[in-house]
Structures are given as structure tokens and as C-alpha cells.
PDB file of N, CA and C in Angstrom:
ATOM      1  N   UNK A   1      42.269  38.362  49.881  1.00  0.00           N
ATOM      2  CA  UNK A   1      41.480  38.784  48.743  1.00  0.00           C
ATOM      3  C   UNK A   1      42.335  39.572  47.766  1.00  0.00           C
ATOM      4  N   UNK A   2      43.126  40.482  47.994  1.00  0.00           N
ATOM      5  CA  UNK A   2      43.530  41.136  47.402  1.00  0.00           C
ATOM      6  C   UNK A   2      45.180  40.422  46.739  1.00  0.00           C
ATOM      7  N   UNK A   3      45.771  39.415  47.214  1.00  0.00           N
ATOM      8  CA  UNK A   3      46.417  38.569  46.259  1.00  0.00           C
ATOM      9  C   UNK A   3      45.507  37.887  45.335  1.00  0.00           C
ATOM     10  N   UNK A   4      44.734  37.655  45.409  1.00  0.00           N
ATOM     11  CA  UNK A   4      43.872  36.494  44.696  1.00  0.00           C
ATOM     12  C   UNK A   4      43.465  37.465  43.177  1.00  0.00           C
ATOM     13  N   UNK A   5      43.172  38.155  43.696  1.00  0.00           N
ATOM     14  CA  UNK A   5      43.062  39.659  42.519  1.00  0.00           C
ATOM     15  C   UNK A   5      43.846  39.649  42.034  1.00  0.00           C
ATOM     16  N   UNK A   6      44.832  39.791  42.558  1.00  0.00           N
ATOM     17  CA  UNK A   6      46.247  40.161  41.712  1.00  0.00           C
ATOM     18  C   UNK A   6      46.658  38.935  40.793  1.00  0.00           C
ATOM     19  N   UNK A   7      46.868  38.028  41.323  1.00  0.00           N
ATOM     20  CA  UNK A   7      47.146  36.752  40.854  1.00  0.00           C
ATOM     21  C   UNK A   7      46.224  36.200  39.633  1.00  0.00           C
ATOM     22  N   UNK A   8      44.644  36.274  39.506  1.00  0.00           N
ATOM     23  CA  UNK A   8      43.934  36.226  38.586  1.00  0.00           C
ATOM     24  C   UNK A   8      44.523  37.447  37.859  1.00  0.00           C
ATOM     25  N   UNK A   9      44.473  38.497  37.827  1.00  0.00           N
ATOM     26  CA  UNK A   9      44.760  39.891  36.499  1.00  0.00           C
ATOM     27  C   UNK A   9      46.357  39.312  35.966  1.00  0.00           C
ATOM     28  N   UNK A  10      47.258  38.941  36.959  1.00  0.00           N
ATOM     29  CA  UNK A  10      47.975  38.603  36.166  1.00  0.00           C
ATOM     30  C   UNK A  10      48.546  37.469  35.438  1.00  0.00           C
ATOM     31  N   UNK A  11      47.679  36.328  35.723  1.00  0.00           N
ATOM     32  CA  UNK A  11      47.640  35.050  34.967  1.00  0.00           C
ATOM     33  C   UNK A  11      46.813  35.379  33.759  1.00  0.00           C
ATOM     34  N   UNK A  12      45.434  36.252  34.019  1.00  0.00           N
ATOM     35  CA  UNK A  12      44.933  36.885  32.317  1.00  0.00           C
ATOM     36  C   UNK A  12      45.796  37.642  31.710  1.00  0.00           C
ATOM     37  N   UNK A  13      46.485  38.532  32.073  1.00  0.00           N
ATOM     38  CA  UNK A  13      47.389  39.213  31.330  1.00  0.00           C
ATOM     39  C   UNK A  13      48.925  38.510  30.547  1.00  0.00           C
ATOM     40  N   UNK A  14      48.978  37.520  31.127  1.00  0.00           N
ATOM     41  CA  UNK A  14      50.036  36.426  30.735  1.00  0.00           C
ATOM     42  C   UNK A  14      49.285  35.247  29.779  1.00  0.00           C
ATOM     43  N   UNK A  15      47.762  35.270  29.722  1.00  0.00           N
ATOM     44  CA  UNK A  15      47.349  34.485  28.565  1.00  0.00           C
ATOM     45  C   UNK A  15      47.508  32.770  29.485  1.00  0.00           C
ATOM     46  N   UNK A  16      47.300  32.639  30.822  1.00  0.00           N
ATOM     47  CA  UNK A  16      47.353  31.120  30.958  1.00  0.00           C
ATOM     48  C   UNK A  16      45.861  31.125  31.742  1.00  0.00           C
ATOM     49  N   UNK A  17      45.720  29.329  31.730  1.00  0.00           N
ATOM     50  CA  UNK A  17      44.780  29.180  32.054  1.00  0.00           C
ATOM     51  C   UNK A  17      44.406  28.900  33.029  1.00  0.00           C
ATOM     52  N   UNK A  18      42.865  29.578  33.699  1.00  0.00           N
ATOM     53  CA  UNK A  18      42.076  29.788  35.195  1.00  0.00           C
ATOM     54  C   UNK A  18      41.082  28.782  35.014  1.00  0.00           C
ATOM     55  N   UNK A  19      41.523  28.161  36.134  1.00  0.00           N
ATOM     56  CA  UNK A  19      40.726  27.231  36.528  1.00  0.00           C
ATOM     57  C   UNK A  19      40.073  26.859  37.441  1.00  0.00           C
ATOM     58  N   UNK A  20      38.561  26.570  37.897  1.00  0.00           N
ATOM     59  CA  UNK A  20      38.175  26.262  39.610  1.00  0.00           C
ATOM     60  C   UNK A  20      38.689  24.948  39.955  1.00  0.00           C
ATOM     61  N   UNK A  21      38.308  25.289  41.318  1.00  0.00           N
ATOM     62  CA  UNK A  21      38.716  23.869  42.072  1.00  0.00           C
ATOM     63  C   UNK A  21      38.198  23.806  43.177  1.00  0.00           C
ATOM     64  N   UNK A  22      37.130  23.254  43.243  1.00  0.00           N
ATOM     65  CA  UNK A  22      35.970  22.828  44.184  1.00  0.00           C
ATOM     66  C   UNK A  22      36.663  22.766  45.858  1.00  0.00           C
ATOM     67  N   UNK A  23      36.313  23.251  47.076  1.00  0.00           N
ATOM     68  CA  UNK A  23      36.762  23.380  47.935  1.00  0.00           C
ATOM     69  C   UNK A  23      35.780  22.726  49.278  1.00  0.00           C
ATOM     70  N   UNK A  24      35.856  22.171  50.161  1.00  0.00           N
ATOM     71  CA  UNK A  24      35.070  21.889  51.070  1.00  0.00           C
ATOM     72  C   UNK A  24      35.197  23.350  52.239  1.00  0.00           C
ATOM     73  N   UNK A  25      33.886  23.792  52.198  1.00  0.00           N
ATOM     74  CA  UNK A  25      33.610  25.015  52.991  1.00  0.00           C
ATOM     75  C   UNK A  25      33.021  24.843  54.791  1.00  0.00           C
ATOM     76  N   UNK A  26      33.825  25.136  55.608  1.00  0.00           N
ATOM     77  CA  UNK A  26      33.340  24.451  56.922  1.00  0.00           C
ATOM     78  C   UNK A  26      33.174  26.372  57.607  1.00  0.00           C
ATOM     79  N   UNK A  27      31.615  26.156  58.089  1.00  0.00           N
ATOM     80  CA  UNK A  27      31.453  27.220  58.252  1.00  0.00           C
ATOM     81  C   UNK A  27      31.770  27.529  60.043  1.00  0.00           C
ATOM     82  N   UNK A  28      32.666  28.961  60.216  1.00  0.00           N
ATOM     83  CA  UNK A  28      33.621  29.495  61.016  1.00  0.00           C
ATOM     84  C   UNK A  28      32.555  29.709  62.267  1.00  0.00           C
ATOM     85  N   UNK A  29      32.990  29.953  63.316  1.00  0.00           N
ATOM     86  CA  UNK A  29      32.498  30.709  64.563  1.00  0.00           C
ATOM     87  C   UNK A  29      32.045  31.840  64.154  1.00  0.00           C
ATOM     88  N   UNK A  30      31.305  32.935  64.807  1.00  0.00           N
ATOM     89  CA  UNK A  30      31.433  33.883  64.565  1.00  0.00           C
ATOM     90  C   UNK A  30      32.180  34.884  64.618  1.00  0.00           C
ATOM     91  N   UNK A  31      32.613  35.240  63.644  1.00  0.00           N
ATOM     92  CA  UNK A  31      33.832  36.255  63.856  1.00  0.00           C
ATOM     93  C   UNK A  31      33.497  37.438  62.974  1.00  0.00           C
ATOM     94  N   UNK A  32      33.538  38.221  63.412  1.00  0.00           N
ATOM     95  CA  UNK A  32      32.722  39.619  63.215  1.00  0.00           C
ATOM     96  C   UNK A  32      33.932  40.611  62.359  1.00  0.00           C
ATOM     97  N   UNK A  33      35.260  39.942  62.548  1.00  0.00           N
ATOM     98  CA  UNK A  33      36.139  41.106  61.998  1.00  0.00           C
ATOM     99  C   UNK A  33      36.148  40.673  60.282  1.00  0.00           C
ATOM    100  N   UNK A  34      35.486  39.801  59.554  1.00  0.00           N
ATOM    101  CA  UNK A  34      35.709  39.342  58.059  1.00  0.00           C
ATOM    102  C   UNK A  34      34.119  40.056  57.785  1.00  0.00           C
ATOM    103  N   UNK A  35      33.181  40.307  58.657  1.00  0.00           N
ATOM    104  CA  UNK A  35      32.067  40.950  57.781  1.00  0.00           C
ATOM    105  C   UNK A  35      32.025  42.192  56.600  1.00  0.00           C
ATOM    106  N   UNK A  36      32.495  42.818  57.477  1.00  0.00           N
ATOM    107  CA  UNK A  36      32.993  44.351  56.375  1.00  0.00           C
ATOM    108  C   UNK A  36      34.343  44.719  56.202  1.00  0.00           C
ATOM    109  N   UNK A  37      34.633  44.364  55.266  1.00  0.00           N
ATOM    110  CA  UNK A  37      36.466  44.259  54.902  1.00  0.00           C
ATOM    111  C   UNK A  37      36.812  45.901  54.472  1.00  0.00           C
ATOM    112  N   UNK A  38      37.483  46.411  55.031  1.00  0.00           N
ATOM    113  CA  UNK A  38      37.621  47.730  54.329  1.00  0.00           C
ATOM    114  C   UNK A  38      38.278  47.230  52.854  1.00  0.00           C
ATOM    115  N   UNK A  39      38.894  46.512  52.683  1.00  0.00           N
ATOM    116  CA  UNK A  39      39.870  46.037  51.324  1.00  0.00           C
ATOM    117  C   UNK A  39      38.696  45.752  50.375  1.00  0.00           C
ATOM    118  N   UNK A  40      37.388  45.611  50.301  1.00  0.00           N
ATOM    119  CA  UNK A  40      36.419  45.428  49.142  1.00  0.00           C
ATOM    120  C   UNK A  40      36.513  46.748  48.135  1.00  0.00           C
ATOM    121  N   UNK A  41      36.958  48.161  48.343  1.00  0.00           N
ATOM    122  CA  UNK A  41      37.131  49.203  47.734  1.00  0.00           C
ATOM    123  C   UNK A  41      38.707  49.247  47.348  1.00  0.00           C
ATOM    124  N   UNK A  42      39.718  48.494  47.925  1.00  0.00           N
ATOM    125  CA  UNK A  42      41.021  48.241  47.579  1.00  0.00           C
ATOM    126  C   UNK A  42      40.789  47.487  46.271  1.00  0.00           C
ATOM    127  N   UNK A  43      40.014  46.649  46.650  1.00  0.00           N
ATOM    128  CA  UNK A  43      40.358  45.846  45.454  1.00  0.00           C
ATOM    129  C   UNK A  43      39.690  46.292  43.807  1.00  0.00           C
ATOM    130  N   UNK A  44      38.399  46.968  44.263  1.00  0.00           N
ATOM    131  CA  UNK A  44      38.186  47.364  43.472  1.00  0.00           C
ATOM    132  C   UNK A  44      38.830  48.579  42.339  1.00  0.00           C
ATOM    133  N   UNK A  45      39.648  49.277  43.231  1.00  0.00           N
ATOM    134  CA  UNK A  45      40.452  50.541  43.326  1.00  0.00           C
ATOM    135  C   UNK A  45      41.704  49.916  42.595  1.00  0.00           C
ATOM    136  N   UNK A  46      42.487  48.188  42.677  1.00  0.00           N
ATOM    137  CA  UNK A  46      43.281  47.702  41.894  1.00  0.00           C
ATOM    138  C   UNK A  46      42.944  46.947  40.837  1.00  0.00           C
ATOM    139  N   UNK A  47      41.837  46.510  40.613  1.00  0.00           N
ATOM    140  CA  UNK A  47      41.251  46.195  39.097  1.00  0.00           C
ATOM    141  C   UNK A  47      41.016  47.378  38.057  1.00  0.00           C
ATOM    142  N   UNK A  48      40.751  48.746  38.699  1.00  0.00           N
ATOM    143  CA  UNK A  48      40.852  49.769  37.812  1.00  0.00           C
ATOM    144  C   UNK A  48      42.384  50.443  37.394  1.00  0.00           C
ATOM    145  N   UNK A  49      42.962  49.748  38.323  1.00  0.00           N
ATOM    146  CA  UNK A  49      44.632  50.085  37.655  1.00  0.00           C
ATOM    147  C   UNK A  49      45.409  49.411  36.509  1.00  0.00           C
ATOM    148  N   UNK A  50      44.332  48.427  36.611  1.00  0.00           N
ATOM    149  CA  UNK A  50      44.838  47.306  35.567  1.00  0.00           C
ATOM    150  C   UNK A  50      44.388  47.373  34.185  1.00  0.00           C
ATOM    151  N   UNK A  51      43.217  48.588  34.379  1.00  0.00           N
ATOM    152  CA  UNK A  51      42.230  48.657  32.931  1.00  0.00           C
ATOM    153  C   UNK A  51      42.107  49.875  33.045  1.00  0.00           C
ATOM    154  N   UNK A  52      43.209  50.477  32.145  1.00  0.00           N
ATOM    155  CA  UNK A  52      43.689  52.054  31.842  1.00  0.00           C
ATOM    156  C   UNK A  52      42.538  52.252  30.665  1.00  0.00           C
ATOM    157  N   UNK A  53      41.648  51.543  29.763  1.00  0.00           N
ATOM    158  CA  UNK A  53      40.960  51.896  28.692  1.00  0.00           C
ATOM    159  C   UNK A  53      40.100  52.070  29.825  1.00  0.00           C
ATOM    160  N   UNK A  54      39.200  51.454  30.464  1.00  0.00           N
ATOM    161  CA  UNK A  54      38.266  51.959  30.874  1.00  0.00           C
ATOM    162  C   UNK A  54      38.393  53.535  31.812  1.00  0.00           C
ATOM    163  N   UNK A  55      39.333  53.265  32.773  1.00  0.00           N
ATOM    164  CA  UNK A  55      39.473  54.665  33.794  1.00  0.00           C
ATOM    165  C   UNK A  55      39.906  55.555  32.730  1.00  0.00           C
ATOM    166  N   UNK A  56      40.524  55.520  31.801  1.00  0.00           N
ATOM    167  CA  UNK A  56      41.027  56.810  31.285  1.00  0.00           C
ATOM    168  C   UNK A  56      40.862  56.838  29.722  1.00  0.00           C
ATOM    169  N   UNK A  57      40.536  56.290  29.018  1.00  0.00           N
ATOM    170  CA  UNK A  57      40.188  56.381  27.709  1.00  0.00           C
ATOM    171  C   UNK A  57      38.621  56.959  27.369  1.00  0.00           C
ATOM    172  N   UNK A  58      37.886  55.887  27.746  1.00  0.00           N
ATOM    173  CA  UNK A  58      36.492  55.760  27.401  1.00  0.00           C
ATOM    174  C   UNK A  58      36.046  57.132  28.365  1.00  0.00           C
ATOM    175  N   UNK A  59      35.945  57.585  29.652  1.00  0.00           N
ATOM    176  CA  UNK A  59      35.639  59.100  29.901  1.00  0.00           C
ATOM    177  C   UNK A  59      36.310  60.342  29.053  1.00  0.00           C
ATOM    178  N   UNK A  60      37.875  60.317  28.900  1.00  0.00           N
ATOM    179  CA  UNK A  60      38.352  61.582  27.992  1.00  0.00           C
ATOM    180  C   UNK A  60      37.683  61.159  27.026  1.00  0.00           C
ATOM    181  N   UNK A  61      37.209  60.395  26.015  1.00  0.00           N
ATOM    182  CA  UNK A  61      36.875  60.536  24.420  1.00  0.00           C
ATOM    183  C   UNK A  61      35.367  60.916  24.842  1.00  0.00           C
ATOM    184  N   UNK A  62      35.005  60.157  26.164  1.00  0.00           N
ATOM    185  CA  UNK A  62      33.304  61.035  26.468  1.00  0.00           C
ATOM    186  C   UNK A  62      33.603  62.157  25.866  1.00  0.00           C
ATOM    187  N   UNK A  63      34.457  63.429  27.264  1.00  0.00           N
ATOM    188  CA  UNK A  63      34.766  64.705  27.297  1.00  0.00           C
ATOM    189  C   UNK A  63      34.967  65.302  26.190  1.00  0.00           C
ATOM    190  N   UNK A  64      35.690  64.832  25.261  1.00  0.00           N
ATOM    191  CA  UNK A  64      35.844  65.183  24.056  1.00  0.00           C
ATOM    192  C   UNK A  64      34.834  65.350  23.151  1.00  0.00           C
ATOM    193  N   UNK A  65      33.955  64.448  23.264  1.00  0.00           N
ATOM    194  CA  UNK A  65      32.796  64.629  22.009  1.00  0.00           C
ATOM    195  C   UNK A  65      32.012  65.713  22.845  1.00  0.00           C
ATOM    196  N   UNK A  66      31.781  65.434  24.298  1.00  0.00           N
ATOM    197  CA  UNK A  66      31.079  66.829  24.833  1.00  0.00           C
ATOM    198  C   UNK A  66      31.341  68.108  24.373  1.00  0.00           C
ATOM    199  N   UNK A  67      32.692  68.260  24.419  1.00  0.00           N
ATOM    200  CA  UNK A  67      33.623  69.334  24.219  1.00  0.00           C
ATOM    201  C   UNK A  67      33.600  69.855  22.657  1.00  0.00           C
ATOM    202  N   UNK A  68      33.624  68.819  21.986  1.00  0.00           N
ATOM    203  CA  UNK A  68      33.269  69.344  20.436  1.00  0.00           C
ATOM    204  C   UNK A  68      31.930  69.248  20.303  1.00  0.00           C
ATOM    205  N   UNK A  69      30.465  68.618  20.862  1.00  0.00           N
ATOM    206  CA  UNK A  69      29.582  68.942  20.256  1.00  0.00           C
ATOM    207  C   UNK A  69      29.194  70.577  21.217  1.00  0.00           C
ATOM    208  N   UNK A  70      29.633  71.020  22.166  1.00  0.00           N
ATOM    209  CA  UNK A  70      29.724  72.719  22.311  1.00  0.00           C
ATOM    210  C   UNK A  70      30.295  73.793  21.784  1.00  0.00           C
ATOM    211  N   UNK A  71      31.226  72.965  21.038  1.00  0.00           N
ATOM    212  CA  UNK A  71      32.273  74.182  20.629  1.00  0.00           C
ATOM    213  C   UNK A  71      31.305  74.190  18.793  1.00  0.00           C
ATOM    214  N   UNK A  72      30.885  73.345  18.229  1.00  0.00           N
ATOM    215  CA  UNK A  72      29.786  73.341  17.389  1.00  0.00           C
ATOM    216  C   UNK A  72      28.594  74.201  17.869  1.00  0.00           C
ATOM    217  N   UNK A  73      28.067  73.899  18.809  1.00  0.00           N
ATOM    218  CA  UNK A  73      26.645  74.872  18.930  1.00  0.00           C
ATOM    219  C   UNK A  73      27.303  76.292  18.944  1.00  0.00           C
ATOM    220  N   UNK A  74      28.549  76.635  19.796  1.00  0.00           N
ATOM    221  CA  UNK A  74      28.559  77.778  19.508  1.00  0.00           C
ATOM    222  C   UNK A  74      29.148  78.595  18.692  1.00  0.00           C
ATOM    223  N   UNK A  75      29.555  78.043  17.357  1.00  0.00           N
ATOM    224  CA  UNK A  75      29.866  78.581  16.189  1.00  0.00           C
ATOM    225  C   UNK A  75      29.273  79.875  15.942  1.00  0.00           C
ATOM    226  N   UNK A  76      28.079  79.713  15.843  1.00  0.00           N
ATOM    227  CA  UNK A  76      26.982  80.937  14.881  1.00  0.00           C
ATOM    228  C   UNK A  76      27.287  81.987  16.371  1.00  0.00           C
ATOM    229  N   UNK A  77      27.742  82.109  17.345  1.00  0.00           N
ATOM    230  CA  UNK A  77      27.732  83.515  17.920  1.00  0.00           C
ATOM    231  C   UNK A  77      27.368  82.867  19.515  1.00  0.00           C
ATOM    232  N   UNK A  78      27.704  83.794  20.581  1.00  0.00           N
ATOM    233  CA  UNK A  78      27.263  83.383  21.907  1.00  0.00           C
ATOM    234  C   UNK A  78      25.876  83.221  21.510  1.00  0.00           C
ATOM    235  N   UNK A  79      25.636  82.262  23.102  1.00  0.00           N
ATOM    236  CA  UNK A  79      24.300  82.009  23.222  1.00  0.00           C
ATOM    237  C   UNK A  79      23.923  82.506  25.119  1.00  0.00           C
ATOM    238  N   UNK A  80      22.910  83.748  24.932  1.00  0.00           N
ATOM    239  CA  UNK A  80      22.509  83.446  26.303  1.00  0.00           C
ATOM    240  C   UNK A  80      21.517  83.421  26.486  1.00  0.00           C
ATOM    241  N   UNK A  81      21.586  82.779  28.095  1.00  0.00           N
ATOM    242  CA  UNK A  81      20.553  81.417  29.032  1.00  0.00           C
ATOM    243  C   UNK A  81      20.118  82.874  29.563  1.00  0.00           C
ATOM    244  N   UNK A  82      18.878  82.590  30.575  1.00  0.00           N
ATOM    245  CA  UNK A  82      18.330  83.586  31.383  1.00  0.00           C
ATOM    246  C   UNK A  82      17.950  85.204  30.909  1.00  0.00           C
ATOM    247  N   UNK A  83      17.836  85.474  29.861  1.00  0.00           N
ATOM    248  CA  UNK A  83      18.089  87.089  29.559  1.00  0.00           C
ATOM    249  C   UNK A  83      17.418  87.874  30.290  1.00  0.00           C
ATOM    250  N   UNK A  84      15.845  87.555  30.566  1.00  0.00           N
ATOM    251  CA  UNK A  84      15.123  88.383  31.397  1.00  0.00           C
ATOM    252  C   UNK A  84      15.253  88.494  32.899  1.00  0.00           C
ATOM    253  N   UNK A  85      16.164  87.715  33.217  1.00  0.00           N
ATOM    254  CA  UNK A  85      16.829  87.528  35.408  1.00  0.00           C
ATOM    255  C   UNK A  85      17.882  88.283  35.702  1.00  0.00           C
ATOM    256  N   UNK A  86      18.334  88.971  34.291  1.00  0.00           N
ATOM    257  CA  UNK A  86      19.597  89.824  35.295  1.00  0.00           C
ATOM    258  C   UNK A  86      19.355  90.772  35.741  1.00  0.00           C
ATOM    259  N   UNK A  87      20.152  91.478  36.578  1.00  0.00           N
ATOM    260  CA  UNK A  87      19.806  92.692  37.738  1.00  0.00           C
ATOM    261  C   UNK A  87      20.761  93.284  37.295  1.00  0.00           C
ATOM    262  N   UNK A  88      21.843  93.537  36.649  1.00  0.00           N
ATOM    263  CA  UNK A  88      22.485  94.087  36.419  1.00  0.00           C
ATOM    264  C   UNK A  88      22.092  95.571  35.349  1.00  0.00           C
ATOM    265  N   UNK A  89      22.357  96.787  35.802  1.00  0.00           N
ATOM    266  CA  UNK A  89      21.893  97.272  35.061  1.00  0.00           C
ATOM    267  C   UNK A  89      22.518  98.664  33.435  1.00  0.00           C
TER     268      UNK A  89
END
């Protein structure tokens, strides 16, 4: 699985063309060690290496607009939450 990944990201990234190709499927004995692949989070974990806009662009410019629409509210002066709960005296 995890060549096959690789091999598709980098035939898209090289601009050639993917193509199917119909396969005759003969179904296996039971074999219990292909049910839960630990590599389904590998692979997913190497498609996000491949797409730096999504893991790391599109959250910092989130953070950023977060970050400036707070640093806007608090222009005009602190703001405080809770006034009547403190114990402090």
C-alpha cells in the first residue's frame, strides 16, 4: 500500500498519466493479519507530507486571522471575563 501511494503522488507530481486496469480478484483464505493494517495511518501520515499547503499553510493563515481579529478587539483597552468570581481581595 504504501508504494502504491508513493508511486501515484509521484507520477501526479511529474504530470503523467494514471490509469486503471481492471484486475481479476480471487478471494484469499482467511487471513486475519491484512484486516487492520497499522500502515492505514502511515499512509495517511505520507500524503500529508506531500501537501505542505494544506498541513501548514491553510492552519497558520487560520491562526493568523484569529490572532489579528484579537489583537483588534483589544485595541480600545483590556477586556475582563468573570469580574464578579474573583476571590482575590
Amino acid at each position: 500500500m504504501e508504494f502504491a501511494s508513493e508511486m501515484v503522488v509521484n507520477a501526479a507530481r511529474s504530470h503523467l498519466r494514471i490509469g486503471e486496469v481492471p484486475v481479476d480478484y480471487r478471494v484469499r483464505a482467511a487471513d486475519r493479519s491484512c484486516e487492520r493494517s497499522p500502515t492505514a495511518g502511515g499512509t495517511f501520515a505520507f500524503l500529508m507530507l506531500y501537501s505542505p499547503t494544506h498541513l501548514f499553510v491553510v492552519p497558520g493563515l487560520g491562526l493568523l486571522v484569529l490572532g489579528f481579529i484579537l489583537l483588534v478587539a483589544l485595541l480600545p483597552g483590556p477586556v475582563v471575563l468573570l469580574a464578579g468570581s474573583s476571590t482575590y481581595t
